[in-house]
N, C-alpha and C. Protein backbone atom coordinates (compact mmCIF):
# COMPACT_ATOMS: atom_id res chain seq x y z
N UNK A 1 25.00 -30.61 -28.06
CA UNK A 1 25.85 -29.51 -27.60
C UNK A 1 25.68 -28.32 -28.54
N UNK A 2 25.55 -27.11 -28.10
CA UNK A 2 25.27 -26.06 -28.97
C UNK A 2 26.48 -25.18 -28.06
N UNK A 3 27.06 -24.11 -29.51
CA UNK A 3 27.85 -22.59 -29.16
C UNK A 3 27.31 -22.19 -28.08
N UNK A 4 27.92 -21.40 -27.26
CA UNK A 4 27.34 -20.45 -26.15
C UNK A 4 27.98 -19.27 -27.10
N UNK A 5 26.93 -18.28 -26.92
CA UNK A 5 27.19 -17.15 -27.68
C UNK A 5 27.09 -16.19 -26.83
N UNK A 6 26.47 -16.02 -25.52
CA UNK A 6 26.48 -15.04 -24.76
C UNK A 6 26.27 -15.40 -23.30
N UNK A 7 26.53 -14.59 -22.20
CA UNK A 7 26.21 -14.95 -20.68
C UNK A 7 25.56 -13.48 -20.02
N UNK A 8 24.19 -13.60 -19.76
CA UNK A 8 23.83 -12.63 -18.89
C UNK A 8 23.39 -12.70 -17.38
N UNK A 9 23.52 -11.99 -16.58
CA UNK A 9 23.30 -11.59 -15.20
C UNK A 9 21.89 -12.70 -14.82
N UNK A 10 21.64 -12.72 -13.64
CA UNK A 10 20.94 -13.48 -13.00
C UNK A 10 19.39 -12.36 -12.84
N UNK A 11 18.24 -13.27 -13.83
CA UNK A 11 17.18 -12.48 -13.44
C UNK A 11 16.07 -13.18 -12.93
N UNK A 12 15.28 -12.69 -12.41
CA UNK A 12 14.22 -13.20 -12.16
C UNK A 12 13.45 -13.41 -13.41
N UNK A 13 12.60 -15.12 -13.46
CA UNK A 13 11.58 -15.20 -14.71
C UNK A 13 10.58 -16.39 -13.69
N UNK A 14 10.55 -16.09 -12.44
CA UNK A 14 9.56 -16.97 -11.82
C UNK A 14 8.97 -16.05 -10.62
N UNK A 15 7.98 -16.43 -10.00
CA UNK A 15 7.97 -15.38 -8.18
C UNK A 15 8.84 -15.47 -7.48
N UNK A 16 8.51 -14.39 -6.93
CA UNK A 16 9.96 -14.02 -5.89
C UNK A 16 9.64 -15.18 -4.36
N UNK A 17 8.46 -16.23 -4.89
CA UNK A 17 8.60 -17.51 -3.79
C UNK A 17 9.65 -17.88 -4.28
N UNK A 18 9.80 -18.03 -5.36
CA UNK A 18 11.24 -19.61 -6.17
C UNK A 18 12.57 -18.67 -5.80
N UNK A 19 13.52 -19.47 -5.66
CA UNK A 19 14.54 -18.97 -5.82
C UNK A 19 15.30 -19.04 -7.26
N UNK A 20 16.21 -18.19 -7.42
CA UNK A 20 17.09 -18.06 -8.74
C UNK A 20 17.43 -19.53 -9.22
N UNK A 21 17.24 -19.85 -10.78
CA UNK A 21 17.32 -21.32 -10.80
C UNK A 21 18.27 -21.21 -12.29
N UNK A 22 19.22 -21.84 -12.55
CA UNK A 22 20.29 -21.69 -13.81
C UNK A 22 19.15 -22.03 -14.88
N UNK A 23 19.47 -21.29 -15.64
CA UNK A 23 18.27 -20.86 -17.38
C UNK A 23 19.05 -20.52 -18.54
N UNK A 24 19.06 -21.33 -19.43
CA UNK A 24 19.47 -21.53 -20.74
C UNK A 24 18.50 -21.12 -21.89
N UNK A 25 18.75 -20.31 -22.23
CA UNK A 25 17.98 -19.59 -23.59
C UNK A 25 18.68 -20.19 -24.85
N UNK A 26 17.69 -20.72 -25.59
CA UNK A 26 18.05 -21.76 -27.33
C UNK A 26 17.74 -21.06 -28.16
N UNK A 27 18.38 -21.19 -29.11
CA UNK A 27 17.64 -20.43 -30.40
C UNK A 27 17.28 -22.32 -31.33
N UNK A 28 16.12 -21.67 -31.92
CA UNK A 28 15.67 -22.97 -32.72
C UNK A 28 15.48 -21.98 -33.45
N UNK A 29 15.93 -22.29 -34.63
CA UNK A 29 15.81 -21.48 -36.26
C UNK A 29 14.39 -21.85 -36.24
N UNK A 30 14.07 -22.98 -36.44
CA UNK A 30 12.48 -23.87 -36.60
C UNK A 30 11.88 -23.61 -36.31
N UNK A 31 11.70 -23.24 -34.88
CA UNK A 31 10.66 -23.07 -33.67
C UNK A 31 10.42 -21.70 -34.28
N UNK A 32 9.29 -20.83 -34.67
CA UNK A 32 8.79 -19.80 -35.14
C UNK A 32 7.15 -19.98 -34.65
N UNK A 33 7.27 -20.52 -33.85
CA UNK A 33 5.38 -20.17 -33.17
C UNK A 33 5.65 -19.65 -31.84
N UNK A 34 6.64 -19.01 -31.31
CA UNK A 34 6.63 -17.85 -30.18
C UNK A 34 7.65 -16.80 -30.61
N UNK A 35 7.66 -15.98 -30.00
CA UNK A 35 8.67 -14.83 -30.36
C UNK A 35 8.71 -13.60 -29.40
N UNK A 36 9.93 -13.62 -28.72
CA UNK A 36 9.43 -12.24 -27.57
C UNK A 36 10.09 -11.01 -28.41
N UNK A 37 9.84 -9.89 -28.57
CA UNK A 37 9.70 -8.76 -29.27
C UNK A 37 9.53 -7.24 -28.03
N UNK A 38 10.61 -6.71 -28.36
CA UNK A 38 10.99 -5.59 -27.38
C UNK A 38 10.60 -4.48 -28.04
N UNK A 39 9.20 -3.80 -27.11
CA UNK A 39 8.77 -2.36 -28.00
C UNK A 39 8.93 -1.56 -26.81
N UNK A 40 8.90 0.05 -27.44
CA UNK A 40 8.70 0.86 -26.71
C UNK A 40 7.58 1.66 -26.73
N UNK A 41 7.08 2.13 -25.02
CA UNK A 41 6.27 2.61 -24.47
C UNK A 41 5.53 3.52 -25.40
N UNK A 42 5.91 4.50 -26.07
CA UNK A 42 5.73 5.07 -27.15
C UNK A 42 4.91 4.45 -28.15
N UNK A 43 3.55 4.63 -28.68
CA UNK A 43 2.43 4.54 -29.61
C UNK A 43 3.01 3.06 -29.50
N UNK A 44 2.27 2.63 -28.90
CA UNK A 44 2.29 1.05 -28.39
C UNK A 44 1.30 0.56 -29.17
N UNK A 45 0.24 1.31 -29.41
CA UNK A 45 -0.80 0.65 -30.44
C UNK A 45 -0.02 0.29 -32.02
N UNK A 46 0.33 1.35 -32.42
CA UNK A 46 1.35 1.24 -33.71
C UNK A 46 1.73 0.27 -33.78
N UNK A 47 2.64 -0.02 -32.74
CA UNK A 47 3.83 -1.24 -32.76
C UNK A 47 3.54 -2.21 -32.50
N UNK A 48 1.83 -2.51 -31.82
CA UNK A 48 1.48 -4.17 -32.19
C UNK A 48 0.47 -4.26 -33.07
N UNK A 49 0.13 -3.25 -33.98
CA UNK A 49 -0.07 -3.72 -35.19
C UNK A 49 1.14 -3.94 -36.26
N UNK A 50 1.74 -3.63 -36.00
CA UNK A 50 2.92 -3.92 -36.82
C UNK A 50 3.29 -5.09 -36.90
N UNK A 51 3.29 -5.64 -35.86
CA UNK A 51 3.97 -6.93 -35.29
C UNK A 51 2.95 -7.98 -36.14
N UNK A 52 1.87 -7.54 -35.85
CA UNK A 52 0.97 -8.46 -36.62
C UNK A 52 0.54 -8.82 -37.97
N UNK A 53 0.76 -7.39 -38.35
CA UNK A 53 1.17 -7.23 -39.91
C UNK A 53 2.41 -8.44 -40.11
N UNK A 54 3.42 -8.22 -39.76
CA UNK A 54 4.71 -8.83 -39.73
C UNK A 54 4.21 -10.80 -39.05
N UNK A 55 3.74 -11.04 -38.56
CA UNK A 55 3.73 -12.38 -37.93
C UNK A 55 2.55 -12.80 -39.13
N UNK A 56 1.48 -11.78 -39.78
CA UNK A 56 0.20 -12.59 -40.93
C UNK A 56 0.76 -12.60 -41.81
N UNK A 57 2.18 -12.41 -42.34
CA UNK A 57 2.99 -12.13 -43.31
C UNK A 57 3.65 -13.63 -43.66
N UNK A 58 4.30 -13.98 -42.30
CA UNK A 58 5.26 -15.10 -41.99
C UNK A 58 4.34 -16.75 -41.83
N UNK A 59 3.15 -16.16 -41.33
CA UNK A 59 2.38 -17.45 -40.60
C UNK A 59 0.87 -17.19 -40.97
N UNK A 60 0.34 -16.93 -41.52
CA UNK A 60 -1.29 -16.36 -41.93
C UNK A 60 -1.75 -17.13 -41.65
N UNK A 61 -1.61 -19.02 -41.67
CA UNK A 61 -2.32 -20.17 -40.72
C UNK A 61 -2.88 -19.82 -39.75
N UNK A 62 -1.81 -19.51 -38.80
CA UNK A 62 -1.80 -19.21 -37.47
C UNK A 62 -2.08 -17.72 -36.93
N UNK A 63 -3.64 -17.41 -36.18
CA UNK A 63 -3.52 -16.33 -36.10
C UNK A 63 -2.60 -15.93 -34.93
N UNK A 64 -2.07 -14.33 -34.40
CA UNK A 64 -0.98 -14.30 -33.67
C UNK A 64 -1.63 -14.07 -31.88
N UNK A 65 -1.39 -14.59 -30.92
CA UNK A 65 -1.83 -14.61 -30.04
C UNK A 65 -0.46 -13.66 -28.97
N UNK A 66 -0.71 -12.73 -28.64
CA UNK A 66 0.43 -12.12 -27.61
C UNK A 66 -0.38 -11.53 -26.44
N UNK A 67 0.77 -11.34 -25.41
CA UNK A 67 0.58 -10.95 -24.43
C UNK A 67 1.72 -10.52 -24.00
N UNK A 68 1.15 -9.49 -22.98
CA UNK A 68 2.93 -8.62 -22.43
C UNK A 68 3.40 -8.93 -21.16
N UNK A 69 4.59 -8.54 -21.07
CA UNK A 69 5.25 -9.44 -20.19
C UNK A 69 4.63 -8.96 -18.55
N UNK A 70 4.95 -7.50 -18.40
CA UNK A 70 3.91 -7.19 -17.15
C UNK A 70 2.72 -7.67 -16.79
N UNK A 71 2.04 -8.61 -17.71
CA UNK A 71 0.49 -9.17 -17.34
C UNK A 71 1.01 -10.59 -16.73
N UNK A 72 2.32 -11.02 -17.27
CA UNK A 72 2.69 -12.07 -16.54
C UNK A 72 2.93 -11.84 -15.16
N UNK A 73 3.43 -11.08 -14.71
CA UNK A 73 4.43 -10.89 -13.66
C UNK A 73 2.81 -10.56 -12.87
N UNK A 74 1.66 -9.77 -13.64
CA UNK A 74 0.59 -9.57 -12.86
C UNK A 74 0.28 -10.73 -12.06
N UNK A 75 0.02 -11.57 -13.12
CA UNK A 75 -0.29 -13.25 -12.69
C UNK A 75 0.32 -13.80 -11.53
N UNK A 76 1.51 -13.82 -11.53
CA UNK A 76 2.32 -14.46 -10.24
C UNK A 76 1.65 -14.08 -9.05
N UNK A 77 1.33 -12.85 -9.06
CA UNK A 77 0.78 -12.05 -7.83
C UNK A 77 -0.48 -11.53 -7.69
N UNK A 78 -1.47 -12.10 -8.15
CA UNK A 78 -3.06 -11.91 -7.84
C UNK A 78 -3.47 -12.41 -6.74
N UNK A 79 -2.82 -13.59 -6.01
CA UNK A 79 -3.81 -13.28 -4.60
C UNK A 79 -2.92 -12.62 -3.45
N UNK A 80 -1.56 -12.14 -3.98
CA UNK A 80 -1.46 -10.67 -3.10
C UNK A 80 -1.77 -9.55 -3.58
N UNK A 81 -2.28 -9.26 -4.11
CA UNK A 81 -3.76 -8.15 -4.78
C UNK A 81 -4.78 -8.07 -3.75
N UNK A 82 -5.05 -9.62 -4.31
CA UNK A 82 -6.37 -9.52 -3.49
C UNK A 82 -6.23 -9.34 -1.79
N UNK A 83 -5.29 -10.16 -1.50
CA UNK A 83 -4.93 -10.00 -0.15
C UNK A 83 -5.02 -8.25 0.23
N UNK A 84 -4.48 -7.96 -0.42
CA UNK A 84 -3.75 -6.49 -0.17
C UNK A 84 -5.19 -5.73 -0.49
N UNK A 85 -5.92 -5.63 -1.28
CA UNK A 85 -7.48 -4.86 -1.04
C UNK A 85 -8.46 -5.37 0.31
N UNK A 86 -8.45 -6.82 0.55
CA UNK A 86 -8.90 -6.96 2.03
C UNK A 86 -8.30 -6.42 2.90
N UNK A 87 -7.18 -6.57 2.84
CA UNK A 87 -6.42 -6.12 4.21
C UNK A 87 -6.69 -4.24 4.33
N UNK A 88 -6.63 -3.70 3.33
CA UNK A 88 -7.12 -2.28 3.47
C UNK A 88 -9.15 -2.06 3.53
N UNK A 89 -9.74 -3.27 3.10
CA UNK A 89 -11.21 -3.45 3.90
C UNK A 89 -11.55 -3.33 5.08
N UNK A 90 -10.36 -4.05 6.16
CA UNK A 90 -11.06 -4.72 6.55
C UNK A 90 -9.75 -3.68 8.39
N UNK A 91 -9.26 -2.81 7.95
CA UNK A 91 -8.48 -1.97 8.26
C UNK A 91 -9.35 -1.09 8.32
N UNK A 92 -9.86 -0.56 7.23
CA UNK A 92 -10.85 0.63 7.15
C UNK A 92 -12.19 0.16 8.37
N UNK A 93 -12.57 -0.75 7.92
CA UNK A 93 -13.78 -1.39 9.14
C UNK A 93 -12.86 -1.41 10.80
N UNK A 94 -12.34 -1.18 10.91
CA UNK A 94 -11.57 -1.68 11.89
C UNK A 94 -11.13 -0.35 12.49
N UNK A 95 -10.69 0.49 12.13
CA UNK A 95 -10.76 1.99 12.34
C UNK A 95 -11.62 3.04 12.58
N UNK A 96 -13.13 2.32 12.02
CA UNK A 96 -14.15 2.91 11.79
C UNK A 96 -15.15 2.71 13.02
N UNK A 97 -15.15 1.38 13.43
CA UNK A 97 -15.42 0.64 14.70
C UNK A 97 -15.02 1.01 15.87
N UNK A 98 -13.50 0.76 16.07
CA UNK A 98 -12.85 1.36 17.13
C UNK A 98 -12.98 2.76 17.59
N UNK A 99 -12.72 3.67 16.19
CA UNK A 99 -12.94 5.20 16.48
C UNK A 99 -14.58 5.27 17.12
N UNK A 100 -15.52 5.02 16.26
CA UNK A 100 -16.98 4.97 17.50
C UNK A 100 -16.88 4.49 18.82
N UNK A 101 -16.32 3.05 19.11
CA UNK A 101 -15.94 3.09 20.57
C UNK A 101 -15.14 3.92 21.55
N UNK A 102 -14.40 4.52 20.72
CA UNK A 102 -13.75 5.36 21.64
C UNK A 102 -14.53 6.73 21.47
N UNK A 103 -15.49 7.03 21.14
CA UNK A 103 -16.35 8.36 20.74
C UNK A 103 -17.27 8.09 22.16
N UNK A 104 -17.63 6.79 22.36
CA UNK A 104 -18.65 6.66 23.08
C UNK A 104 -17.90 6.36 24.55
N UNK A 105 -17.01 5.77 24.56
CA UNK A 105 -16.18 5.54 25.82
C UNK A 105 -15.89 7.36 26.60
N UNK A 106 -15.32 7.94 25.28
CA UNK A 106 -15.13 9.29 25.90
C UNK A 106 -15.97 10.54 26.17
N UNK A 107 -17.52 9.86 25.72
CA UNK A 107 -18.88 10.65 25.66
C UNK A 107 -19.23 9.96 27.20
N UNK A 108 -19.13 8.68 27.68
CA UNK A 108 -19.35 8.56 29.23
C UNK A 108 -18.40 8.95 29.95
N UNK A 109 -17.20 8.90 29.53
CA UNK A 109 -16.43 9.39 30.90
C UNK A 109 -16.52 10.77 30.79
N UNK A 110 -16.75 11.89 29.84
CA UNK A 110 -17.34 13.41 29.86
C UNK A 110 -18.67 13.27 31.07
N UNK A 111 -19.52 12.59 30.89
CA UNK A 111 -20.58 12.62 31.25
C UNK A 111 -20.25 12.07 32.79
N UNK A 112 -19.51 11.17 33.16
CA UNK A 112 -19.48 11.07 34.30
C UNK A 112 -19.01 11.40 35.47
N UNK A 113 -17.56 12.43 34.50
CA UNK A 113 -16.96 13.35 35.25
C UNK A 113 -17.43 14.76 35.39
N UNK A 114 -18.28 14.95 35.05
CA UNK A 114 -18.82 16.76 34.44
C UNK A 114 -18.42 17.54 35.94
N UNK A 115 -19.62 17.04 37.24
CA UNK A 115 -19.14 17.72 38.64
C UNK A 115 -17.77 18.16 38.37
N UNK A 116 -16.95 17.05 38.36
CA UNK A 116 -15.16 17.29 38.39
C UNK A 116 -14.99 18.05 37.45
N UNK A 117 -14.82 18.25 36.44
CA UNK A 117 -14.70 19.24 35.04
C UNK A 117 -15.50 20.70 35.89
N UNK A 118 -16.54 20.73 36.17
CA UNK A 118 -16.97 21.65 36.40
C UNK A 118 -16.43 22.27 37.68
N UNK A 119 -15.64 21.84 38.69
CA UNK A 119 -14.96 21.95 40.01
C UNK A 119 -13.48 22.48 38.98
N UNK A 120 -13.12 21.76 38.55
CA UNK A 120 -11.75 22.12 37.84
C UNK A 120 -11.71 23.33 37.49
N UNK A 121 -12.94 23.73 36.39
CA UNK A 121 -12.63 24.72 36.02
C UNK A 121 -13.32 26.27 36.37
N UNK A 122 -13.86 25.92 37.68
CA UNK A 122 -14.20 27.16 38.69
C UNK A 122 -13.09 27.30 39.28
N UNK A 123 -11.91 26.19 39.67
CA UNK A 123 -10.99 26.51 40.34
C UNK A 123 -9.99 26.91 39.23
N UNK A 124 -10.12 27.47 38.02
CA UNK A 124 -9.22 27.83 37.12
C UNK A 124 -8.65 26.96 35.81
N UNK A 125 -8.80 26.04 36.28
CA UNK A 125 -8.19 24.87 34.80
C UNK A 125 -8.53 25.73 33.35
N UNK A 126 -7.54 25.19 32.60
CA UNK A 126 -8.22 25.44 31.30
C UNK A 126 -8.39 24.44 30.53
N UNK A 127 -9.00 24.78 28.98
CA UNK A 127 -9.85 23.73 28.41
C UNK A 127 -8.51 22.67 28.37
N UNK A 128 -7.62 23.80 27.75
CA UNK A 128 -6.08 22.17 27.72
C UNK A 128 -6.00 21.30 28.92
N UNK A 129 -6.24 21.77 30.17
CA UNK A 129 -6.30 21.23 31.21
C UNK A 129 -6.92 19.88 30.96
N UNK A 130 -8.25 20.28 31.20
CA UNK A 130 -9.29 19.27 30.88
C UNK A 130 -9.26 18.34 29.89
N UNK A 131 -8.64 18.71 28.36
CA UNK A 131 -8.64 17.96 27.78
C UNK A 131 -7.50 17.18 27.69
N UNK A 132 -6.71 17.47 28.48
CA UNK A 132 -5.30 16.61 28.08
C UNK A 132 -5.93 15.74 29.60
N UNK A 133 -6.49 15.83 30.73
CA UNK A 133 -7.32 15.08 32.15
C UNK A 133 -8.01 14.11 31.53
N UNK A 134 -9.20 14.00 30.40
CA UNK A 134 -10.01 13.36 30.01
C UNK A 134 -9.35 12.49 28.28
N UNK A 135 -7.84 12.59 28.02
CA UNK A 135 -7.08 12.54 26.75
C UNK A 135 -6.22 11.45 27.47
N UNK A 136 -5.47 11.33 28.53
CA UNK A 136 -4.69 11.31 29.23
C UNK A 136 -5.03 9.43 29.17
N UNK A 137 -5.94 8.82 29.96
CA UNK A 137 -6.40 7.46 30.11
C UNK A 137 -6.54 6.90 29.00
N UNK A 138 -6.86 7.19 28.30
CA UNK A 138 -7.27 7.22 26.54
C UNK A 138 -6.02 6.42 25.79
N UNK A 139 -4.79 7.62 26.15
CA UNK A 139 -3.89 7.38 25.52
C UNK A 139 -2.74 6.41 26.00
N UNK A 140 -3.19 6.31 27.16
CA UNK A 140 -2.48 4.67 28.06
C UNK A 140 -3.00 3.52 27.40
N UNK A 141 -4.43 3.39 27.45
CA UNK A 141 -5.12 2.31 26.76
C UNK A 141 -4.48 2.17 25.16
N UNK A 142 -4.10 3.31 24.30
CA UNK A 142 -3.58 2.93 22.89
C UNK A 142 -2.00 2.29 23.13
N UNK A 143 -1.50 3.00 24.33
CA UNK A 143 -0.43 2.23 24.32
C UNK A 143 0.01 1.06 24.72
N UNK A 144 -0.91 0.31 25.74
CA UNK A 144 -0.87 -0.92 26.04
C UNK A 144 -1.32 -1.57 25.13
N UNK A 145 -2.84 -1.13 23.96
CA UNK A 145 -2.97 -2.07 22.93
C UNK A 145 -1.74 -2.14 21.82
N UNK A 146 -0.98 -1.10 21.84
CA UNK A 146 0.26 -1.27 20.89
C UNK A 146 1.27 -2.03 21.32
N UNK A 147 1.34 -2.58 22.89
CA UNK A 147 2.32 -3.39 23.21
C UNK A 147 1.83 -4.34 22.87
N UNK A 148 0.91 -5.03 23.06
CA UNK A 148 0.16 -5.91 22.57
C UNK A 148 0.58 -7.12 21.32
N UNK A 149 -0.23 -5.37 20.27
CA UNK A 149 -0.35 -5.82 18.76
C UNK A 149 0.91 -5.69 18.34
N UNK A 150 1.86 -5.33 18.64
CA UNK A 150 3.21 -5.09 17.52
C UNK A 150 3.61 -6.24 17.21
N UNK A 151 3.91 -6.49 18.86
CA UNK A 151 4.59 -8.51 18.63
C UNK A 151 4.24 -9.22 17.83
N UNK A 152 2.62 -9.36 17.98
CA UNK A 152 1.69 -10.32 17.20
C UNK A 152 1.64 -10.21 15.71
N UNK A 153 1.69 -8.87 15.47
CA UNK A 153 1.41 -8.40 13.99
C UNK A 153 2.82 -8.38 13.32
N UNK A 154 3.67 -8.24 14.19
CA UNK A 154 5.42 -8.67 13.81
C UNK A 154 5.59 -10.65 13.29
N UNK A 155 4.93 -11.27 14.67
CA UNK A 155 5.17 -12.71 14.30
C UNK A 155 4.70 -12.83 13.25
N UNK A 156 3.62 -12.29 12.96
CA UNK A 156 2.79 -12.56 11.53
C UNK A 156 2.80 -12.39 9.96
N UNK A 157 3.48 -11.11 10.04
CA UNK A 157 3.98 -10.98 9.06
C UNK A 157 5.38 -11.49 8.67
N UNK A 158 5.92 -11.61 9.37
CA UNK A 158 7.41 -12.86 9.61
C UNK A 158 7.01 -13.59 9.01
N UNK A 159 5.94 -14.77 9.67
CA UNK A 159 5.75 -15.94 9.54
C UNK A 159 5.72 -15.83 7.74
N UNK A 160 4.49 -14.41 7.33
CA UNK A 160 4.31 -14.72 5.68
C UNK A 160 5.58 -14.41 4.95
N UNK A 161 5.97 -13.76 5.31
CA UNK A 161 7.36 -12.86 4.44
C UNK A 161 8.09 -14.51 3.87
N UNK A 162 8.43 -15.30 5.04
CA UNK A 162 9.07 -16.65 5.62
C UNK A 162 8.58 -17.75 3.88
N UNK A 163 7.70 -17.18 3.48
CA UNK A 163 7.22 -18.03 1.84
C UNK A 163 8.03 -17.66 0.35
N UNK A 164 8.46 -16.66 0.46
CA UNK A 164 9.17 -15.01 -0.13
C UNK A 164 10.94 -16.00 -0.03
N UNK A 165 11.48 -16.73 -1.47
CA UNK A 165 12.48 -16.98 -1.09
C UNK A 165 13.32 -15.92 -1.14
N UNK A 166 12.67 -14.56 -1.77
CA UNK A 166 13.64 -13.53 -1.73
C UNK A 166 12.79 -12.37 -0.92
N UNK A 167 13.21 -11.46 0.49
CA UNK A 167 12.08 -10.85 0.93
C UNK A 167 13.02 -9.85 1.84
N UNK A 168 12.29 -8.66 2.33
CA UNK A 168 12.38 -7.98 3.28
C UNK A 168 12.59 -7.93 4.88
N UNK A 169 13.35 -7.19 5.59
CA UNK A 169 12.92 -7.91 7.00
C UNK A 169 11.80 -6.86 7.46
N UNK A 170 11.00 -7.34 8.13
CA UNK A 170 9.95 -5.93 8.89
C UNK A 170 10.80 -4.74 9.56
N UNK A 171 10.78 -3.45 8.72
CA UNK A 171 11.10 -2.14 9.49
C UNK A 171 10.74 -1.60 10.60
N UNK A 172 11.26 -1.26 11.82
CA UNK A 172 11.10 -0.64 13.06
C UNK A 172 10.05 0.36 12.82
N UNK A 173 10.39 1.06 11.54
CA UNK A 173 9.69 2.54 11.37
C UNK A 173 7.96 2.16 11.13
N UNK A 174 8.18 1.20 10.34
CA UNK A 174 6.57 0.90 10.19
C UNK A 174 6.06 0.52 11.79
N UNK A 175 6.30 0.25 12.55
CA UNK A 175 5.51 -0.12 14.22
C UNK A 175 5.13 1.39 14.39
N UNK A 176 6.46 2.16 13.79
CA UNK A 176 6.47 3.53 15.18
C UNK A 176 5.46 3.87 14.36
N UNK A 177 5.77 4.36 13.06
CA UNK A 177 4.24 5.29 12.20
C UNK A 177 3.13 4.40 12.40
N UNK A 178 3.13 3.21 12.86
CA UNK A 178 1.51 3.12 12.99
C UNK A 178 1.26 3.32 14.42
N UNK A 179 2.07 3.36 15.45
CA UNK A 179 1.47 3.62 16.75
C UNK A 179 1.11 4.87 16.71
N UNK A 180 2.09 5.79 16.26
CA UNK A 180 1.95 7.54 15.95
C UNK A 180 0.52 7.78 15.65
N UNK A 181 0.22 7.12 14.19
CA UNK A 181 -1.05 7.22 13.58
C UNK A 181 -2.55 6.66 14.01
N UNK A 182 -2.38 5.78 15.11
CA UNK A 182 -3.40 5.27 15.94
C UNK A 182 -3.28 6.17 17.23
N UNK A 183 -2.56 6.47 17.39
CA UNK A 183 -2.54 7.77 18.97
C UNK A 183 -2.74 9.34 18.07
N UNK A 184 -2.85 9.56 16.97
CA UNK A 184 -3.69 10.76 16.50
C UNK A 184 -4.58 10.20 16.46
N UNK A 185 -4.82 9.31 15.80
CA UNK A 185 -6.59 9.51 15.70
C UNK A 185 -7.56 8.63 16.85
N UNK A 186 -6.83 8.34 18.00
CA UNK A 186 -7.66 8.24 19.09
C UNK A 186 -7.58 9.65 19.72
N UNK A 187 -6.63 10.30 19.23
CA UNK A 187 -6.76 11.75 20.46
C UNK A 187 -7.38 12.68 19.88
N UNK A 188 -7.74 12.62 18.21
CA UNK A 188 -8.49 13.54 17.20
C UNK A 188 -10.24 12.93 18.24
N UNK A 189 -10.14 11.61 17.95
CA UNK A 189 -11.75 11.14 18.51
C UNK A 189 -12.25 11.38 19.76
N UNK A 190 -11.15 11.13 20.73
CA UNK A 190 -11.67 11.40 22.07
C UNK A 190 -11.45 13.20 22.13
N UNK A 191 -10.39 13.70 21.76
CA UNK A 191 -10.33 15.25 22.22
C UNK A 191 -11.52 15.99 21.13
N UNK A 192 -11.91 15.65 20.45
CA UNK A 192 -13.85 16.30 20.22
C UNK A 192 -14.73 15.82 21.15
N UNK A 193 -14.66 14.90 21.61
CA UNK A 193 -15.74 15.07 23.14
C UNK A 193 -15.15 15.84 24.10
N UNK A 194 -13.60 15.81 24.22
CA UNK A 194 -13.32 16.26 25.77
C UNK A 194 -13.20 17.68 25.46
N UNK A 195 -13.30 18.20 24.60
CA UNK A 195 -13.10 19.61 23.85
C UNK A 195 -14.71 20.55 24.14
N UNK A 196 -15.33 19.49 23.47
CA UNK A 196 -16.89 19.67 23.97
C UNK A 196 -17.40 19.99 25.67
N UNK A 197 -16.24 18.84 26.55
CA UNK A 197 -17.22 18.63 28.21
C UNK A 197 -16.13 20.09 28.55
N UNK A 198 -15.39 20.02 27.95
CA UNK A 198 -13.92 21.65 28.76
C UNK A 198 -14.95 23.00 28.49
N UNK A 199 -15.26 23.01 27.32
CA UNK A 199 -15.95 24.36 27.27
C UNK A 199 -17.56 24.30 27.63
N UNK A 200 -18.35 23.71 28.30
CA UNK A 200 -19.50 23.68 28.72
C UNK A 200 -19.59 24.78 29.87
N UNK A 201 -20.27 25.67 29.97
CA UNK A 201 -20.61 26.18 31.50
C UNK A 201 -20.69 25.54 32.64
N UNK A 202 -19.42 25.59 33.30
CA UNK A 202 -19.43 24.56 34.53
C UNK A 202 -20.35 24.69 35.41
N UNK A 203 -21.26 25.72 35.70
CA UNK A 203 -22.35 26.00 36.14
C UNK A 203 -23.51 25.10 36.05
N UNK A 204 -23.81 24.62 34.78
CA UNK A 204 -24.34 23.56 33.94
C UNK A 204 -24.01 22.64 34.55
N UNK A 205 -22.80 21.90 34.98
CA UNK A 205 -22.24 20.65 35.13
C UNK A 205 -22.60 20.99 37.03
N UNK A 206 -22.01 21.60 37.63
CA UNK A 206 -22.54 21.78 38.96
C UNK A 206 -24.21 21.87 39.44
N UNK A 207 -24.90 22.18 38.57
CA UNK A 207 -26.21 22.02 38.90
C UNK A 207 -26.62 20.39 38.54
N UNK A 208 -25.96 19.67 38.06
CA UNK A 208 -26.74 18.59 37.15
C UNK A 208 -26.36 17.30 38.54
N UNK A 209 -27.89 16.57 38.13
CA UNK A 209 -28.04 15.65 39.23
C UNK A 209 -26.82 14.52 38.97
């Protein structure tokens, strides 16, 4: 049985998988081969030579081996690091892909509508016309793939969060900013082709076999 000399608040000293677990801090007069030591940010080099000065002083046997506490907390969480640089890999590939398909999807339907584009805009249309005509199908297709993916990419990240004894619930706002941000840049990709077939000489497009 030892004094209790103090009681502090509930912290985390494991991943945020474990849950909060009751932790008793000892002092052993004896025990002098660890020591946690609170410096500040400030000439940090200084202050672990100091320390070492101070520990080859006490223990010169033993040389002093430290490490800081943020490299721990690094540790807990290296393969959501790594996770988290694939997942922006493989996002980037995935954006990069799609946007060409839809470059080329909206380079044939320019091409296959031209007569019509070119009828449109003898009868007056303007380029907005046209491009919001040839923008328009485009942007149905992003929205049915967003009905799609939300669910799926919702169950999924659920499912991981679900390991996390302490965690977040998935925000509404993150679905909307990524549908937002996938319907700009399908309408940035397709409206440079349809931007392209609007201002052509419809003349051009009426002569063509």
């Amino acid at each position: 049985m030892g004094q209790i000399i103090g009681v502090v608040k509930d912290f985390h000293y494991k991943s945020l998988y474990d849950k909060l677990e009751p932790a008793v801090l000892q002092i052993f007069p004896g025990a002098y081969w660890k020591v946690a030591v609170k410096l500040k940010g400030e000439n940090l080099g200084t202050s672990v030579d100091g320390v070492k000065q101070v520990w080859a002083k006490f223990s010169p046997e033993s040389p002093i081996e430290y490490k800081f506490l943020d490299q721990n907390f690094d540790d807990m969480y290296k393969a959501e690091d790594k996770l988290k640089s694939l997942l922006w890999l493989f996002t980037g590939i995935a954006i990069f892909v799609g946007c060409l398909g839809l470059f080329g999807l909206a380079t044939y339907a320019a091409e296959r509508r031209k007569k019509e584009i070119g009828i449109r805009k003898v009868l007056g249309a303007s380029v907005g016309n046209i491009v919001s005509l040839l923008s328009k199908e485009f942007m149905v297709l992003v929205l049915v793939a967003a009905v799609i993916a939300f669910p799926a990419a919702w169950l999924a990240m659920n499912a991981w969060l679900q390991d996390f004894a302490y965690r977040i619930d998935m925000p509404l706002w993150a679905f909307l900013a990524a549908g937002f941000i996938a319907a700009v840049v399908a309408f940035l990709t397709v409206g440079y082709q349809a931007v392209r077939a609007a201002t052509v000489n419809p003349v051009n497009n009426l002569r063509a076999n």
